[in-house]
N, C-alpha and C. Protein backbone atom coordinates (compact mmCIF):
# COMPACT_ATOMS: atom_id res chain seq x y z
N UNK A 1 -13.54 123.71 -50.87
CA UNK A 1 -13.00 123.17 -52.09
C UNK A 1 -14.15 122.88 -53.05
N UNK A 2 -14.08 123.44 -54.34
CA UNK A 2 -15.21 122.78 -55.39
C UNK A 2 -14.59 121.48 -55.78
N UNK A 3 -15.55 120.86 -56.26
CA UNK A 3 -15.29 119.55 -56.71
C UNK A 3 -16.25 119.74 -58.15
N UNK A 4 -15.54 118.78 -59.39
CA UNK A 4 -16.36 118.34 -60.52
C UNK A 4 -17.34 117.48 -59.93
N UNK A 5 -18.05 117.69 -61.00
CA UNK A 5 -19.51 116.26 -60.95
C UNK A 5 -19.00 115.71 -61.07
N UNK A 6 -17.82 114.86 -61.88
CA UNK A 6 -17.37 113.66 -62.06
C UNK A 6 -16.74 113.23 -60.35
N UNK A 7 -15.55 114.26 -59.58
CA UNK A 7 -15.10 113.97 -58.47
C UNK A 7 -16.35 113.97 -57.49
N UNK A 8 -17.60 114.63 -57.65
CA UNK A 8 -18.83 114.67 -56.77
C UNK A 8 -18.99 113.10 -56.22
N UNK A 9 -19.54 112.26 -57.77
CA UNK A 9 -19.71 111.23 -57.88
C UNK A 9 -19.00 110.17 -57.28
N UNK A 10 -17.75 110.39 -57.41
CA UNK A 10 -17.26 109.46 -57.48
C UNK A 10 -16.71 109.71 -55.32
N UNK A 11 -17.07 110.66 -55.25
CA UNK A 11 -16.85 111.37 -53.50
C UNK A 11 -18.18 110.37 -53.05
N UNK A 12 -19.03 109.85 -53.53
CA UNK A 12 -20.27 109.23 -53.09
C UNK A 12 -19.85 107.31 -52.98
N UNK A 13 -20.63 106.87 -51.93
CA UNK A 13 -21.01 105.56 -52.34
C UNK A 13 -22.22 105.54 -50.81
N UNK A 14 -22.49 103.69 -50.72
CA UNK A 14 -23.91 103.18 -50.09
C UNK A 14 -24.60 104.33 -50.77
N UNK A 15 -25.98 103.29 -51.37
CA UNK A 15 -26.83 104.02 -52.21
C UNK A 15 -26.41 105.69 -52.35
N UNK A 16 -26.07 106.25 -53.00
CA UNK A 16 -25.59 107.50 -52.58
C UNK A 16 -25.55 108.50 -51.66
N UNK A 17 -25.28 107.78 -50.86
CA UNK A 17 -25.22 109.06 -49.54
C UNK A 17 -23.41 108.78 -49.48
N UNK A 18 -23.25 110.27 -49.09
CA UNK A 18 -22.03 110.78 -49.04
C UNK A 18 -21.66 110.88 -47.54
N UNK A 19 -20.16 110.00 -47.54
CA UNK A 19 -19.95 109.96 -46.34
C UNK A 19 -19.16 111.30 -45.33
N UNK A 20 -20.05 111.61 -44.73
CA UNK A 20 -20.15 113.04 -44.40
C UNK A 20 -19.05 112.85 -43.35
N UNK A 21 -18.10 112.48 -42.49
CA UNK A 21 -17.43 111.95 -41.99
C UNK A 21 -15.66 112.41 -42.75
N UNK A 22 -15.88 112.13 -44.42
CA UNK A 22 -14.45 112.63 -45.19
C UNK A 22 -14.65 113.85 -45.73
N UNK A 23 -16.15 114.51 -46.25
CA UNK A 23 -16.55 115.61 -46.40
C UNK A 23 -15.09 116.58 -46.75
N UNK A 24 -14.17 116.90 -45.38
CA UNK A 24 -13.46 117.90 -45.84
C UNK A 24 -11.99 117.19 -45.95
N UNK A 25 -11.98 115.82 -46.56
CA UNK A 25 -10.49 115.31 -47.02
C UNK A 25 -10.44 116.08 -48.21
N UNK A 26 -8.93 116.81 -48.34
CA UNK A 26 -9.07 117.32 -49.95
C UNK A 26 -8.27 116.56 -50.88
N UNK A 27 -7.79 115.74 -50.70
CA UNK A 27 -6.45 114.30 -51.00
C UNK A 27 -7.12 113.37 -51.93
N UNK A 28 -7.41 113.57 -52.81
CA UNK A 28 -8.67 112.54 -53.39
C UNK A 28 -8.00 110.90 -53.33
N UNK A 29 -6.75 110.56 -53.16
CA UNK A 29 -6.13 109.81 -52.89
C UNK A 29 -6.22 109.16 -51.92
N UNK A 30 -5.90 109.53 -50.74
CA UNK A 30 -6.64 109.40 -49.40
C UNK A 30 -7.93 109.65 -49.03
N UNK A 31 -8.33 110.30 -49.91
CA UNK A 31 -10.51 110.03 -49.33
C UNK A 31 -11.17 108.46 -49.77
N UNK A 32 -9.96 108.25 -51.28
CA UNK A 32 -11.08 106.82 -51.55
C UNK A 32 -10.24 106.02 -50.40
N UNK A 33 -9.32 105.80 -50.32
CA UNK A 33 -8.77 104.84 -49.26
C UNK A 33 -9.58 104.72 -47.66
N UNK A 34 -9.65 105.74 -47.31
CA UNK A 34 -10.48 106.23 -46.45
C UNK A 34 -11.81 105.52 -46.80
N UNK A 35 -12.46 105.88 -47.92
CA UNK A 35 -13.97 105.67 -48.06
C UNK A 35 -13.68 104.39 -48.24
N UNK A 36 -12.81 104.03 -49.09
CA UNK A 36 -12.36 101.93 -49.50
C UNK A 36 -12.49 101.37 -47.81
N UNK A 37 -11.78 102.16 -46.77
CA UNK A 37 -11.80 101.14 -45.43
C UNK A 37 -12.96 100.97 -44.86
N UNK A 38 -14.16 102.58 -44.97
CA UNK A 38 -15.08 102.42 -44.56
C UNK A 38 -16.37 101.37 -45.41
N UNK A 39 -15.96 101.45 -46.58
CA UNK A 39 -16.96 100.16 -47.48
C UNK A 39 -17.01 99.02 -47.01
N UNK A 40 -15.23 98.59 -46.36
CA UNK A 40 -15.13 97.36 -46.31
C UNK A 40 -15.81 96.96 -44.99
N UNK A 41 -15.65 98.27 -44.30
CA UNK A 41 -15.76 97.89 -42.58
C UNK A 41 -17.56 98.19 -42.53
N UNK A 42 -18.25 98.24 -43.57
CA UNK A 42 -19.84 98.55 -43.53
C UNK A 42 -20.59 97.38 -43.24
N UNK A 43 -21.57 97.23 -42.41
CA UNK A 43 -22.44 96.09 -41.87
C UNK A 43 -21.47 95.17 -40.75
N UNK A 44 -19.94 95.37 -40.59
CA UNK A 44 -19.24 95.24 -39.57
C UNK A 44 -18.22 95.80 -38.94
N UNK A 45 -18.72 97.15 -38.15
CA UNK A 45 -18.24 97.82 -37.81
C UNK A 45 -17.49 97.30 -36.46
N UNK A 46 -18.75 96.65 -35.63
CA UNK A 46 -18.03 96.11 -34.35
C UNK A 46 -17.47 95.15 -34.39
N UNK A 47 -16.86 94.54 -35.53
CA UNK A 47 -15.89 93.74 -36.03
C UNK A 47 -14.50 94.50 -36.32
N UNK A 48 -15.00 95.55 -36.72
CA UNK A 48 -13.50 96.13 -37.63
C UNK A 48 -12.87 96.75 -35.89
N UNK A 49 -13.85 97.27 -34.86
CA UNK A 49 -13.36 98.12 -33.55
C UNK A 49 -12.64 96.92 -33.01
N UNK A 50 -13.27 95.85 -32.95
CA UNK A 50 -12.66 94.92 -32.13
C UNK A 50 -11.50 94.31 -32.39
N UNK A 51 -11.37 94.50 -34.35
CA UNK A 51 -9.90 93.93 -34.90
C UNK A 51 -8.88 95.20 -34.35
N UNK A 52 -9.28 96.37 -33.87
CA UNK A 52 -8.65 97.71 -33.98
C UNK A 52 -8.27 97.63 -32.23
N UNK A 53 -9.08 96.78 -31.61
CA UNK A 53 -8.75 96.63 -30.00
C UNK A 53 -7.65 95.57 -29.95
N UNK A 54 -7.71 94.30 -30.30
CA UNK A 54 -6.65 93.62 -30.41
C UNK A 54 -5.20 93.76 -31.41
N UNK A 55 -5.54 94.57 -32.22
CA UNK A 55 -4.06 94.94 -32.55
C UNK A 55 -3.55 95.84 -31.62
N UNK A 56 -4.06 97.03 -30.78
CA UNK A 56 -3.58 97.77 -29.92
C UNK A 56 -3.22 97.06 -28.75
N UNK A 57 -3.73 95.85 -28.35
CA UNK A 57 -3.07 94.89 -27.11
C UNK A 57 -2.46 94.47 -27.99
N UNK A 58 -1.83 94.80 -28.95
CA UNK A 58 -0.53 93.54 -29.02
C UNK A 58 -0.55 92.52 -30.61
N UNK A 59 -1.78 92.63 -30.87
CA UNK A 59 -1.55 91.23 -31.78
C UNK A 59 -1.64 92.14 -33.54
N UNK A 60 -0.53 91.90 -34.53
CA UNK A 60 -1.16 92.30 -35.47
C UNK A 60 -2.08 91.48 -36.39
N UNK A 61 -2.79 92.61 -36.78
CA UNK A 61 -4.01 91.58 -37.63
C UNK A 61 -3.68 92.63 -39.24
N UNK A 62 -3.20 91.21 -40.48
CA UNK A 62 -3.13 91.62 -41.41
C UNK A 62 -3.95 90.98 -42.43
N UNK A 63 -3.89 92.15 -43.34
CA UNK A 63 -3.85 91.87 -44.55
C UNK A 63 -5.98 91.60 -45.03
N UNK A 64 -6.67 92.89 -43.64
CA UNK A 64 -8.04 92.86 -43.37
C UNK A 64 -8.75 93.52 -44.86
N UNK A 65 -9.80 92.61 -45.89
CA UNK A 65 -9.85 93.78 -46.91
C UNK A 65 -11.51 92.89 -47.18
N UNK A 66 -11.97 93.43 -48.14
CA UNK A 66 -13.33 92.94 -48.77
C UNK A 66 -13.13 93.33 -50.23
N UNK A 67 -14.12 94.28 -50.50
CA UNK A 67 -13.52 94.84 -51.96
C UNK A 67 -12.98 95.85 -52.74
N UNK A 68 -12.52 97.01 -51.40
CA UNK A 68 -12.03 97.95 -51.67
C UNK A 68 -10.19 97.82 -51.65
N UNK A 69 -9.81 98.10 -49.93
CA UNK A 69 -8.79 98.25 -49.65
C UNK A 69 -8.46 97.11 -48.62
N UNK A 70 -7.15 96.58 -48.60
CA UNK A 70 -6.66 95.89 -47.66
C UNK A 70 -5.78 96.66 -45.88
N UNK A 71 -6.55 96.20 -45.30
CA UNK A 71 -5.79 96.98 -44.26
C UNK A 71 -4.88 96.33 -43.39
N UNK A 72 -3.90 96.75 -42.37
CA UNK A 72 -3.13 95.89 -42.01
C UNK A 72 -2.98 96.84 -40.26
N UNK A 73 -3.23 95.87 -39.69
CA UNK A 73 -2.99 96.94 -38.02
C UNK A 73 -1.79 96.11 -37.20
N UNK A 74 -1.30 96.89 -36.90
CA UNK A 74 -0.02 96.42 -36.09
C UNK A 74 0.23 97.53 -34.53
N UNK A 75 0.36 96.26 -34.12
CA UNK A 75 0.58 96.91 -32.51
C UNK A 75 1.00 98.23 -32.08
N UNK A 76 2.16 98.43 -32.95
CA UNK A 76 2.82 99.83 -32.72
C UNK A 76 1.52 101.17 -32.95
N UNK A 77 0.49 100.84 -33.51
CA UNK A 77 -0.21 101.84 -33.15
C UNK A 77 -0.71 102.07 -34.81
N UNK A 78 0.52 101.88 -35.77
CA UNK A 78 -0.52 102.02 -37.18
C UNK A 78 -1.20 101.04 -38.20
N UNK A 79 -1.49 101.62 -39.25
CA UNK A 79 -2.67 100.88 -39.72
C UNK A 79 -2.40 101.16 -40.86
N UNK A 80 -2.19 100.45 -42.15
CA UNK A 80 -2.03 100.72 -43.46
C UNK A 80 -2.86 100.13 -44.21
N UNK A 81 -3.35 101.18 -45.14
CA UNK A 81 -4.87 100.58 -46.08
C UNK A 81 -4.01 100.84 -47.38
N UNK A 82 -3.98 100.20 -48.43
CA UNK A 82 -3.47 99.86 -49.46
C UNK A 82 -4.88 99.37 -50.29
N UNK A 83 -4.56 99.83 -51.79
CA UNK A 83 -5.25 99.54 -52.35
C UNK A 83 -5.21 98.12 -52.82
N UNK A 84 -6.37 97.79 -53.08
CA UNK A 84 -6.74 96.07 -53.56
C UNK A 84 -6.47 96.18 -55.23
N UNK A 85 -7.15 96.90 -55.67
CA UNK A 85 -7.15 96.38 -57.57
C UNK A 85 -6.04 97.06 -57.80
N UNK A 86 -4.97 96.40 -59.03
CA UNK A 86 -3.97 97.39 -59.28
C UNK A 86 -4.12 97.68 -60.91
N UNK A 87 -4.79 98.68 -61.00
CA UNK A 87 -5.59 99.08 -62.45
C UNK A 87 -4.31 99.30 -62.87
N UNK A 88 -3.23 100.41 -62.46
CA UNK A 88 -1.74 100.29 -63.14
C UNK A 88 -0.73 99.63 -62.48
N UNK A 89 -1.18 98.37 -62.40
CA UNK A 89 -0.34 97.79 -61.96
C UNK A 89 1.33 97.71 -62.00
N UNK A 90 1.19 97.96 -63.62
CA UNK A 90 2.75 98.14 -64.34
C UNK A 90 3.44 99.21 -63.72
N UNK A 91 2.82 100.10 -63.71
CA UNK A 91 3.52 101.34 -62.25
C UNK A 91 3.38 101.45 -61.10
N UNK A 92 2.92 100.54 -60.40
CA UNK A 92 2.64 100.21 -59.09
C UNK A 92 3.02 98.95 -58.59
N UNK A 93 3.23 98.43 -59.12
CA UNK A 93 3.17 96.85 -58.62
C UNK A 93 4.13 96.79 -57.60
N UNK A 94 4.83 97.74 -57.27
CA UNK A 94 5.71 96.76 -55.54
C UNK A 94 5.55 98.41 -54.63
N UNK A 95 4.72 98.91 -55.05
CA UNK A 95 4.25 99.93 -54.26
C UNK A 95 2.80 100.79 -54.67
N UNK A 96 1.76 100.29 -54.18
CA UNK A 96 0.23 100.34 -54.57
C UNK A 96 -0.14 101.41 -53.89
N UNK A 97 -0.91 102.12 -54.02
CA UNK A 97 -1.42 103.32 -53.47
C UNK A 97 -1.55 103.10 -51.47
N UNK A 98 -0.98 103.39 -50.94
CA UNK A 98 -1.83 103.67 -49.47
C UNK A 98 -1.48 104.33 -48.47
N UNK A 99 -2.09 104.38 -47.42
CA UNK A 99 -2.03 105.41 -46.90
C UNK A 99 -1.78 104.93 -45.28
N UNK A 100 -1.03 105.26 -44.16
CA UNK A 100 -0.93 105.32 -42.71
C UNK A 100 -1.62 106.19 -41.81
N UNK A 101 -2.84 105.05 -41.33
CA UNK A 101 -3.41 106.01 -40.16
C UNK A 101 -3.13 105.46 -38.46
N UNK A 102 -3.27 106.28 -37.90
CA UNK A 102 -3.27 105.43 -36.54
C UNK A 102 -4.63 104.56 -36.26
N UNK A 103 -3.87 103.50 -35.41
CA UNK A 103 -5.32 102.86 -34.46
C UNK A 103 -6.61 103.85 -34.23
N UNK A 104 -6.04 105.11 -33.48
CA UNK A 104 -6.77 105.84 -32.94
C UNK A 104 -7.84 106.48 -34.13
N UNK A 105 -7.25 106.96 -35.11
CA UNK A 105 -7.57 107.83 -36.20
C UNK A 105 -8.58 106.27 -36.80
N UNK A 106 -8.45 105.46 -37.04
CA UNK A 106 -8.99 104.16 -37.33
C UNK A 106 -10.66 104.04 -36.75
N UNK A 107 -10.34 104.28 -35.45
CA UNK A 107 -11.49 104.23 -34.38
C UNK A 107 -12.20 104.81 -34.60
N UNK A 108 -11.99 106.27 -34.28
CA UNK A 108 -12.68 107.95 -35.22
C UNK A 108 -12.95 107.54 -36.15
N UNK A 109 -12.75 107.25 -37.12
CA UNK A 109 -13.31 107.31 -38.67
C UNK A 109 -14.51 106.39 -38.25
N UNK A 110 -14.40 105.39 -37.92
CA UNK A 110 -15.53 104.27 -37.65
C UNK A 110 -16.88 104.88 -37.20
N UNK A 111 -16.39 105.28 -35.80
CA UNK A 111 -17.45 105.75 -35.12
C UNK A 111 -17.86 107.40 -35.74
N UNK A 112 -17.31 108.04 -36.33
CA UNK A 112 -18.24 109.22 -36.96
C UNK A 112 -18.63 108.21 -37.98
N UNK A 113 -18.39 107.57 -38.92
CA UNK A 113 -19.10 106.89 -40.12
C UNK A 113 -20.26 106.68 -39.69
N UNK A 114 -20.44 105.99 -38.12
CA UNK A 114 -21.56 105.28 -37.68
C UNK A 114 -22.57 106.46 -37.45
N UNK A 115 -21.98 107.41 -36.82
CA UNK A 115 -22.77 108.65 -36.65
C UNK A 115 -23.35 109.11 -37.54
N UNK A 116 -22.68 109.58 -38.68
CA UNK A 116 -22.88 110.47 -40.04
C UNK A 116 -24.17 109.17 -40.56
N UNK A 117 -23.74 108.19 -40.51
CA UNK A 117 -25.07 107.62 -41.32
C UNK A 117 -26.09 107.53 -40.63
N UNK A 118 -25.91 107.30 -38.86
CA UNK A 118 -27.63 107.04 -38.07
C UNK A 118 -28.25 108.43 -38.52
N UNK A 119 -27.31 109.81 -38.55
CA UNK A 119 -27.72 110.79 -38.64
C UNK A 119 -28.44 111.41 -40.06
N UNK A 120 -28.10 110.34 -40.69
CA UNK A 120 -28.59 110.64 -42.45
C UNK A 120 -29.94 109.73 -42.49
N UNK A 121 -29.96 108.32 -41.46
CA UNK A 121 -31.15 108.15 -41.50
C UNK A 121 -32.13 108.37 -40.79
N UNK A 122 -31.70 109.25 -39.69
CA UNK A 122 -33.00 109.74 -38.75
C UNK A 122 -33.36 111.25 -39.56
N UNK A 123 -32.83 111.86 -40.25
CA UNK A 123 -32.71 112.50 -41.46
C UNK A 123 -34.07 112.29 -42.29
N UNK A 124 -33.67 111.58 -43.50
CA UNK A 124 -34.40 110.66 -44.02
C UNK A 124 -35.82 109.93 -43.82
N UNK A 125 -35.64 109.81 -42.30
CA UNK A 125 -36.78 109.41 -41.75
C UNK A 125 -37.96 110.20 -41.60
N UNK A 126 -37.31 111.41 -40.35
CA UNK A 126 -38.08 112.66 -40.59
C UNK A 126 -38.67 113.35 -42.06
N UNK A 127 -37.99 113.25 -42.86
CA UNK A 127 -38.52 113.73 -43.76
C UNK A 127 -39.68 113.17 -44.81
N UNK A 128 -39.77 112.09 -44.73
CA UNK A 128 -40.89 110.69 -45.33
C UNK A 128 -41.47 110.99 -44.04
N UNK A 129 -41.56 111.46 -43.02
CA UNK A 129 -42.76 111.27 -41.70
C UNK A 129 -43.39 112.64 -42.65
N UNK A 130 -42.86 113.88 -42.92
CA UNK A 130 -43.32 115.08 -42.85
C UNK A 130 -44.00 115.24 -44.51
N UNK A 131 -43.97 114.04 -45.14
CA UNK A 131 -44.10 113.89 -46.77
C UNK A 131 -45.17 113.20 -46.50
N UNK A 132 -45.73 112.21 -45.32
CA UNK A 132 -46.71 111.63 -45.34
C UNK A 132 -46.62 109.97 -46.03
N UNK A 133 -47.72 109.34 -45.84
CA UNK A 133 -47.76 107.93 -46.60
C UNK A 133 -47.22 108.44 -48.21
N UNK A 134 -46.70 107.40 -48.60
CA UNK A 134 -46.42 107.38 -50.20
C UNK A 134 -47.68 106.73 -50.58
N UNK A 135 -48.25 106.44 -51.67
CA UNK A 135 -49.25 105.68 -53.03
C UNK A 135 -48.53 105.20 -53.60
């Protein structure tokens, strides 16, 4: 799929690295929601697995968000991320953008996120080793 510079951009966030993980969502609808859960769930990931373990025993945990998307996990197995700001609100307001993933699909996203980024910074790393000291 091509994408505009404008959709490029806006396919980006954390300092710009692109989360290689949604790479081939073509739903631009569902990629920010997607990318909104992974923003929120960034610097606590083994927070968000562990909210994603106890809703699967049983307990739902709602209404999980920071500053993207609100998520909501319920026992039965899904997980609804809804958007937080309602820019049109006037056409949205008792039904906001979001999207149903499973627990499982929840988990996956997490743990490639975690991957895709150790892998962008051992990346990164290598490459400032092979560039030498900076001045």
């Amino acid at each position: 799929m091509h994408w505009s510079p404008i959709q490029r951009r806006q396919r980006t966030f954390y300092h710009g690295q692109s989360p290689l993980c949604l790479e081939d969502e073509p739903d631009p609808v569902r990629w920010k929601l997607l990318g909104g859960f992974l923003a929120d769930s960034e610097g606590n990931e083994d927070l968000r697995l562990a909210v994603l373990g106890r809703a699967e025993a049983g307990t739902a945990e709602l209404n999980w968000g920071n500053h993207h998307v609100w998520t909501s996990m319920y026992p039965d197995g899904r997980v609804v991320i809804e958007e937080t700001e309602q820019l049109d609100a006037g056409d949205n307001a008792d039904q906001p953008p979001q999207i149903v993933i499973t627990i499982g699909e929840a988990r996956k996203l997490i743990l490639d996120w975690l991957e895709a980024r150790d892998k962008w910074y051992a990346e990164r790393e290598a490459q400032r080793a092979v560039a030498g000291p900076s001045k």
